[in-house]
PDB file of N, CA and C in Angstrom:
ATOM      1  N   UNK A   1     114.626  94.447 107.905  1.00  0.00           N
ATOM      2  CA  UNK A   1     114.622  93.018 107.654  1.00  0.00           C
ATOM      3  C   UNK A   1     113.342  92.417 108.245  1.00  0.00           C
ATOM      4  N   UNK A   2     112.493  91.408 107.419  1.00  0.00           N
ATOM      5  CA  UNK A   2     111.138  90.773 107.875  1.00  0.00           C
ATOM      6  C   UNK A   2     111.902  89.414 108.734  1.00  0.00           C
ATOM      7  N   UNK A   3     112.390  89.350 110.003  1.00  0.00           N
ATOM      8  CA  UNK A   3     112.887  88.273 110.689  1.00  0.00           C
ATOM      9  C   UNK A   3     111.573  87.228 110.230  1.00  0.00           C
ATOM     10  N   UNK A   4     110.500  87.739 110.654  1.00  0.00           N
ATOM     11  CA  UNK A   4     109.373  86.746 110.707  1.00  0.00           C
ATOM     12  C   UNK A   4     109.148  85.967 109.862  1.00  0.00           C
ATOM     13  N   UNK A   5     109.566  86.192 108.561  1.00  0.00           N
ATOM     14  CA  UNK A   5     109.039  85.219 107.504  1.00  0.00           C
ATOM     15  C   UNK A   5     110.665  84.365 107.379  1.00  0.00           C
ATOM     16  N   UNK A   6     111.449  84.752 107.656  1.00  0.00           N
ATOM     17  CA  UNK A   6     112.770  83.523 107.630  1.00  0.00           C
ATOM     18  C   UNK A   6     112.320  82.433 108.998  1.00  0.00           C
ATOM     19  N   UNK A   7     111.379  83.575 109.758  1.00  0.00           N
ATOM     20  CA  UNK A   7     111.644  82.429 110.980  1.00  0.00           C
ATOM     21  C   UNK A   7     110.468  81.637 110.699  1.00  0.00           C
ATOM     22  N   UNK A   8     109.726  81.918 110.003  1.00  0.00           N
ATOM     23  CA  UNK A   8     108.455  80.873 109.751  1.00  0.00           C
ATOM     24  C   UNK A   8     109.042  79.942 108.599  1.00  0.00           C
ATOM     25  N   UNK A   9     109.663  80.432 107.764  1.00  0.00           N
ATOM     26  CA  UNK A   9     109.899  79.847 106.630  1.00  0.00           C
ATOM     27  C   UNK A   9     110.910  78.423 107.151  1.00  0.00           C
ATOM     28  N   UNK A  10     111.824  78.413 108.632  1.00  0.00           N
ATOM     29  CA  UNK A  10     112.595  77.946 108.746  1.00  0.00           C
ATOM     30  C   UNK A  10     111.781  76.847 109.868  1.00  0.00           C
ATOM     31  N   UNK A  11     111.009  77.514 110.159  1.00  0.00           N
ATOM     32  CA  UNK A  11     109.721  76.746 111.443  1.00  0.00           C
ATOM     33  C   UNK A  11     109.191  75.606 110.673  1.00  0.00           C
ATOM     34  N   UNK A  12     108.470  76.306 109.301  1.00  0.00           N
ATOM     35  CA  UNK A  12     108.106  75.109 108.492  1.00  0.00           C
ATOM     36  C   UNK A  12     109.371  74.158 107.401  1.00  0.00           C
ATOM     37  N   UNK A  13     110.641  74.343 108.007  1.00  0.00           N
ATOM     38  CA  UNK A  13     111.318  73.320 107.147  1.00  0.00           C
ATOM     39  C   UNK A  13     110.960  73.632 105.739  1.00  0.00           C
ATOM     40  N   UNK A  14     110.584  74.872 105.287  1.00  0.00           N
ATOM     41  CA  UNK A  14     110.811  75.558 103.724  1.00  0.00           C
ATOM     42  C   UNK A  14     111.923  75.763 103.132  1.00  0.00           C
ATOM     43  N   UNK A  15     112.620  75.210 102.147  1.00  0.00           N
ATOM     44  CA  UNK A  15     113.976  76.061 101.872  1.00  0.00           C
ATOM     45  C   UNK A  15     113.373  77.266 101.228  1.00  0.00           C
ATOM     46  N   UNK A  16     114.711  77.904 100.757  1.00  0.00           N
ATOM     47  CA  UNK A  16     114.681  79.152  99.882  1.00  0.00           C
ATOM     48  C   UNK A  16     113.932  78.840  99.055  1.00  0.00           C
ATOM     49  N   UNK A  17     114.398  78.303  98.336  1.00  0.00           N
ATOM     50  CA  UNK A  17     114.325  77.827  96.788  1.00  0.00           C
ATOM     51  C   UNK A  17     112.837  77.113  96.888  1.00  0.00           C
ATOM     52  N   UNK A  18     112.489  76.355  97.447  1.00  0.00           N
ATOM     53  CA  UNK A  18     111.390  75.909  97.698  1.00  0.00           C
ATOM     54  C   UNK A  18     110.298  76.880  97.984  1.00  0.00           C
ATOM     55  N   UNK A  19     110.899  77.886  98.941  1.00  0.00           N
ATOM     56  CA  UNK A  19     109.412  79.187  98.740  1.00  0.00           C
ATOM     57  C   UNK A  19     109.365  80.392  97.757  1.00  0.00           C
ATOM     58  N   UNK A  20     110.603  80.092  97.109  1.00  0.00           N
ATOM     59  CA  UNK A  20     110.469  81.151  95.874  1.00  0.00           C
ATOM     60  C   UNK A  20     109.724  80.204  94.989  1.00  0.00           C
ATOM     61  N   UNK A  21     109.861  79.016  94.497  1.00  0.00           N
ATOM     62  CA  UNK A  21     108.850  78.605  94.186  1.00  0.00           C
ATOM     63  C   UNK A  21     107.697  78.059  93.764  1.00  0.00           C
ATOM     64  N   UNK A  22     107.180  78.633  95.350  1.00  0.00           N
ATOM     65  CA  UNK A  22     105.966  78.516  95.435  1.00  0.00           C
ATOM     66  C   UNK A  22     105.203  79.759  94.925  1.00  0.00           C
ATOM     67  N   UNK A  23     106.111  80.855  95.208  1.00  0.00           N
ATOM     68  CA  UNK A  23     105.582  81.750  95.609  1.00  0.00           C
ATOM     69  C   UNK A  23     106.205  82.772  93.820  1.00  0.00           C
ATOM     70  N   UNK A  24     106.326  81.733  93.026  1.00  0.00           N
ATOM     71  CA  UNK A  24     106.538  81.881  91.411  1.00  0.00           C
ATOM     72  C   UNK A  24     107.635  83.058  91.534  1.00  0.00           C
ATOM     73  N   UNK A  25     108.573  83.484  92.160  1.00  0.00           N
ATOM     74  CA  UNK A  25     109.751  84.639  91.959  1.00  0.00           C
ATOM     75  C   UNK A  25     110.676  83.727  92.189  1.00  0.00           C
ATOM     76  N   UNK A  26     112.232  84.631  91.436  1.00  0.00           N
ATOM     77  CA  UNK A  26     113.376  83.969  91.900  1.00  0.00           C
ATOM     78  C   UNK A  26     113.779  84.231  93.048  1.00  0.00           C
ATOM     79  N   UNK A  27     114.901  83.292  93.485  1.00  0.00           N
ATOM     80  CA  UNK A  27     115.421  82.980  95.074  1.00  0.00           C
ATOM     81  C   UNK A  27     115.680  84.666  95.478  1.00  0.00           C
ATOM     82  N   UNK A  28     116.534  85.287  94.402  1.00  0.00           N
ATOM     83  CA  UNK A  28     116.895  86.645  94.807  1.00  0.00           C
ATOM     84  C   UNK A  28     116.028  87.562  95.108  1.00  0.00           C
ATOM     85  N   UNK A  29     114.954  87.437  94.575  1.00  0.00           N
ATOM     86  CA  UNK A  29     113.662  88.339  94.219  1.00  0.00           C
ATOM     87  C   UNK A  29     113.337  88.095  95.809  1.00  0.00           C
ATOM     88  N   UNK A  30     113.710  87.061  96.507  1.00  0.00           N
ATOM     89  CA  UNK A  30     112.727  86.614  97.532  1.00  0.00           C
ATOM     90  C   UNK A  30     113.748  87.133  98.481  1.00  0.00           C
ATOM     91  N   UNK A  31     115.154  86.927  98.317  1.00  0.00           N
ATOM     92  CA  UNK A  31     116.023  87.257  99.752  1.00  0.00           C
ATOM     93  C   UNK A  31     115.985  89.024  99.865  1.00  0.00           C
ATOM     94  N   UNK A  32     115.814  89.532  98.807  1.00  0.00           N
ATOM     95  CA  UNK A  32     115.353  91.012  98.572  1.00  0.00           C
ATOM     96  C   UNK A  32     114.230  91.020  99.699  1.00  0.00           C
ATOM     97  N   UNK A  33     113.177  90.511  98.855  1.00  0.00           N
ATOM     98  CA  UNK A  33     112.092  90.970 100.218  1.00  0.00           C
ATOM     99  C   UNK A  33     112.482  91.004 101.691  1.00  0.00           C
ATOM    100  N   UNK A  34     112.607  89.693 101.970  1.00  0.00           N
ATOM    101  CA  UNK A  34     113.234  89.298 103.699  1.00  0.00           C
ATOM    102  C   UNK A  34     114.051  90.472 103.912  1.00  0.00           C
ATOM    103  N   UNK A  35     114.769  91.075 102.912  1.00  0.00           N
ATOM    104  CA  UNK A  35     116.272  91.745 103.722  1.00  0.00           C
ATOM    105  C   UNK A  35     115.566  93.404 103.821  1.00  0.00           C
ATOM    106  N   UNK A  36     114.253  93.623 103.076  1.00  0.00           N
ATOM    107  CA  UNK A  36     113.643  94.486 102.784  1.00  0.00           C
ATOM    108  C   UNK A  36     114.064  95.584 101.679  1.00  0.00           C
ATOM    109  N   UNK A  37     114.841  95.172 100.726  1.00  0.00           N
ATOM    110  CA  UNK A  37     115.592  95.722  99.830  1.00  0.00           C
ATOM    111  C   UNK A  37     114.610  95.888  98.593  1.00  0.00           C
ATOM    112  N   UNK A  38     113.406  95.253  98.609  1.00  0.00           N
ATOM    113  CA  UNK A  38     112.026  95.332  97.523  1.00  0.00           C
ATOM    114  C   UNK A  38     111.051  95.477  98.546  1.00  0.00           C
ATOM    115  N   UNK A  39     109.940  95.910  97.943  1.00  0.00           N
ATOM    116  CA  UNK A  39     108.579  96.149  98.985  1.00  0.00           C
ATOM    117  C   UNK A  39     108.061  94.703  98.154  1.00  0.00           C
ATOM    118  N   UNK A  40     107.085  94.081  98.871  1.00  0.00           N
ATOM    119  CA  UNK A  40     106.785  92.870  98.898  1.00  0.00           C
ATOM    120  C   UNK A  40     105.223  93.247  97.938  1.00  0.00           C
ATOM    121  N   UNK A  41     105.134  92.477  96.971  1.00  0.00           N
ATOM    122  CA  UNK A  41     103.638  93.401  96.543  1.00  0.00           C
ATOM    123  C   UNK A  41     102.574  92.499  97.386  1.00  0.00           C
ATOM    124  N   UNK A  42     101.151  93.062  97.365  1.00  0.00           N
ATOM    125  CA  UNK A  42     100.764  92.566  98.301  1.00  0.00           C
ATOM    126  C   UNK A  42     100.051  91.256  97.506  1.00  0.00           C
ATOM    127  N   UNK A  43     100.108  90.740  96.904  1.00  0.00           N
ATOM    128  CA  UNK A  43      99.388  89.206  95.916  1.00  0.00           C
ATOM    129  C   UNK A  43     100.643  88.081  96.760  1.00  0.00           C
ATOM    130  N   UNK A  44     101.964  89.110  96.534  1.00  0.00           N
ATOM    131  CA  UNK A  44     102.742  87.917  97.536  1.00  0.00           C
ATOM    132  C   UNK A  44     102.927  87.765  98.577  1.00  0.00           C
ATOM    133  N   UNK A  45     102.222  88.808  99.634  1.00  0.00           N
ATOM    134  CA  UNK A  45     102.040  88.823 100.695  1.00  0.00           C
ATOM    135  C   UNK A  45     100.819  87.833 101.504  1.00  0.00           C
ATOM    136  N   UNK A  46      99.750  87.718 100.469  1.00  0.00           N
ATOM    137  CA  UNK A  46      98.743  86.955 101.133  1.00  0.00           C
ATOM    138  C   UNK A  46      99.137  85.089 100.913  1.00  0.00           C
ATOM    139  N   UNK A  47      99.847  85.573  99.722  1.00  0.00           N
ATOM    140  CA  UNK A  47     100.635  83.918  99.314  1.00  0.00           C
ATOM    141  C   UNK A  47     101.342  83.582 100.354  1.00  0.00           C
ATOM    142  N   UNK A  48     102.171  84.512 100.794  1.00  0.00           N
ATOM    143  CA  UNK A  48     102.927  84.209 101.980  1.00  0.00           C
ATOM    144  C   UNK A  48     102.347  83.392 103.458  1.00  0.00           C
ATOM    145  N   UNK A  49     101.447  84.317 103.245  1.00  0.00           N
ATOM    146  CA  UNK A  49     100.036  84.291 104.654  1.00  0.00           C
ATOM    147  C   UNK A  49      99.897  82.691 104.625  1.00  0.00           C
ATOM    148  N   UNK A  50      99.564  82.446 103.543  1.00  0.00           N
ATOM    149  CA  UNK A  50      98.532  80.835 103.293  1.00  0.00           C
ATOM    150  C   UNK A  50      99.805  79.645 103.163  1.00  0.00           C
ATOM    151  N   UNK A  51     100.651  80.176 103.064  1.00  0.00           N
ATOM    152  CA  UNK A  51     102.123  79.420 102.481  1.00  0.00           C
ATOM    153  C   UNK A  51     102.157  78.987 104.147  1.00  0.00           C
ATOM    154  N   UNK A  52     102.496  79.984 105.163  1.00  0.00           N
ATOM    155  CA  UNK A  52     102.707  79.457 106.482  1.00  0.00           C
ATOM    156  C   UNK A  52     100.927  78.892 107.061  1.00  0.00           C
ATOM    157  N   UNK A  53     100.271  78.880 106.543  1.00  0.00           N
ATOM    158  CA  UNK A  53      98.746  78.155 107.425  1.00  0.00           C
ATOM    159  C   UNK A  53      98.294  79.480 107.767  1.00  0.00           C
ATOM    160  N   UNK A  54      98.076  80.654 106.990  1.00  0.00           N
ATOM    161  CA  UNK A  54      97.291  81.403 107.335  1.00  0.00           C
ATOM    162  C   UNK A  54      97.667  82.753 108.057  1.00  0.00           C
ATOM    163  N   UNK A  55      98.697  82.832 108.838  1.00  0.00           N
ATOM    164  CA  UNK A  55      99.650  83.500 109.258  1.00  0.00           C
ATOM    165  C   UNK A  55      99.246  84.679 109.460  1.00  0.00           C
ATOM    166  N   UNK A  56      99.332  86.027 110.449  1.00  0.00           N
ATOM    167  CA  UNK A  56      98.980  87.191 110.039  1.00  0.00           C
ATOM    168  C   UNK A  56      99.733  87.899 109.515  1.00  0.00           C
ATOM    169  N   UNK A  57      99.561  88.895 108.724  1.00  0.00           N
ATOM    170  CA  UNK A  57     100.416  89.711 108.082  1.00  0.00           C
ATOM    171  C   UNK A  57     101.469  90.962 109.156  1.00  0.00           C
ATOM    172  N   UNK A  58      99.986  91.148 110.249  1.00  0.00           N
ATOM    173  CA  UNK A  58     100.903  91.867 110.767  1.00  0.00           C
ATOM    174  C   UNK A  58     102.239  91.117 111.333  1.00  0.00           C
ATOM    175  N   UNK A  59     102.251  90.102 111.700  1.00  0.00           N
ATOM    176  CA  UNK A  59     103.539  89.310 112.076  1.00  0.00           C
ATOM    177  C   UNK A  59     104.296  88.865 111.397  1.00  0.00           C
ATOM    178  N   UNK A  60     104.164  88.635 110.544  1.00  0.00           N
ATOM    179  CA  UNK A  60     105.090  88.520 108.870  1.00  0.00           C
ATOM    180  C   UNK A  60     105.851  89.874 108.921  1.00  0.00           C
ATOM    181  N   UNK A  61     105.430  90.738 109.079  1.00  0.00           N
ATOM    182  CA  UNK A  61     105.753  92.179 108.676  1.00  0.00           C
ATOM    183  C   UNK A  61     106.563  92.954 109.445  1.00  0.00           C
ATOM    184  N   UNK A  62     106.488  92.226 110.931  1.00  0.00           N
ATOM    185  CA  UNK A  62     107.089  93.158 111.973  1.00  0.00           C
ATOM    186  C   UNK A  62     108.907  92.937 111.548  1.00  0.00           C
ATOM    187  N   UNK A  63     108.927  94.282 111.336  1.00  0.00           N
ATOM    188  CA  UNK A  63     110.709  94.979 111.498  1.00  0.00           C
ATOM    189  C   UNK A  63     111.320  94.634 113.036  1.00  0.00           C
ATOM    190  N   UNK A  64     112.353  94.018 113.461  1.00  0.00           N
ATOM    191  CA  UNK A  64     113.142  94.271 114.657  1.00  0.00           C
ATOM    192  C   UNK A  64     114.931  94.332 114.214  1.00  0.00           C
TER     193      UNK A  64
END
């Protein structure tokens, strides 16, 4: 599970639905990623990046 991007996503007052999109996929397409059930391609990974202000990936990314 990517904790980091629910917890950014929730830092910036993003809903779901609101960062799917942005980020042009459906809501499911997106709770997939977070739960790590899809690999994230990386075009939506840098979207992600710029979506939170730039963000690093490696911290987006970290598994706990």
């Amino acid at each position: 599970m990517y904790r980091n991007i629910e917890i950014e996503r929730l830092r910036n007052r993003i809903t779901k639905a609101d960062m799917a999109n942005s980020l042009a996929v459906p809501t499911n397409v997106l709770n997939d990623w977070i739960i790590g059930r899809r690999p994230i391609p990386a075009a939506k990974l840098r979207a992600l990046s710029q979506l939170f202000g730039g963000i690093s990936l490696d911290y987006l990314l970290q598994r706990r």
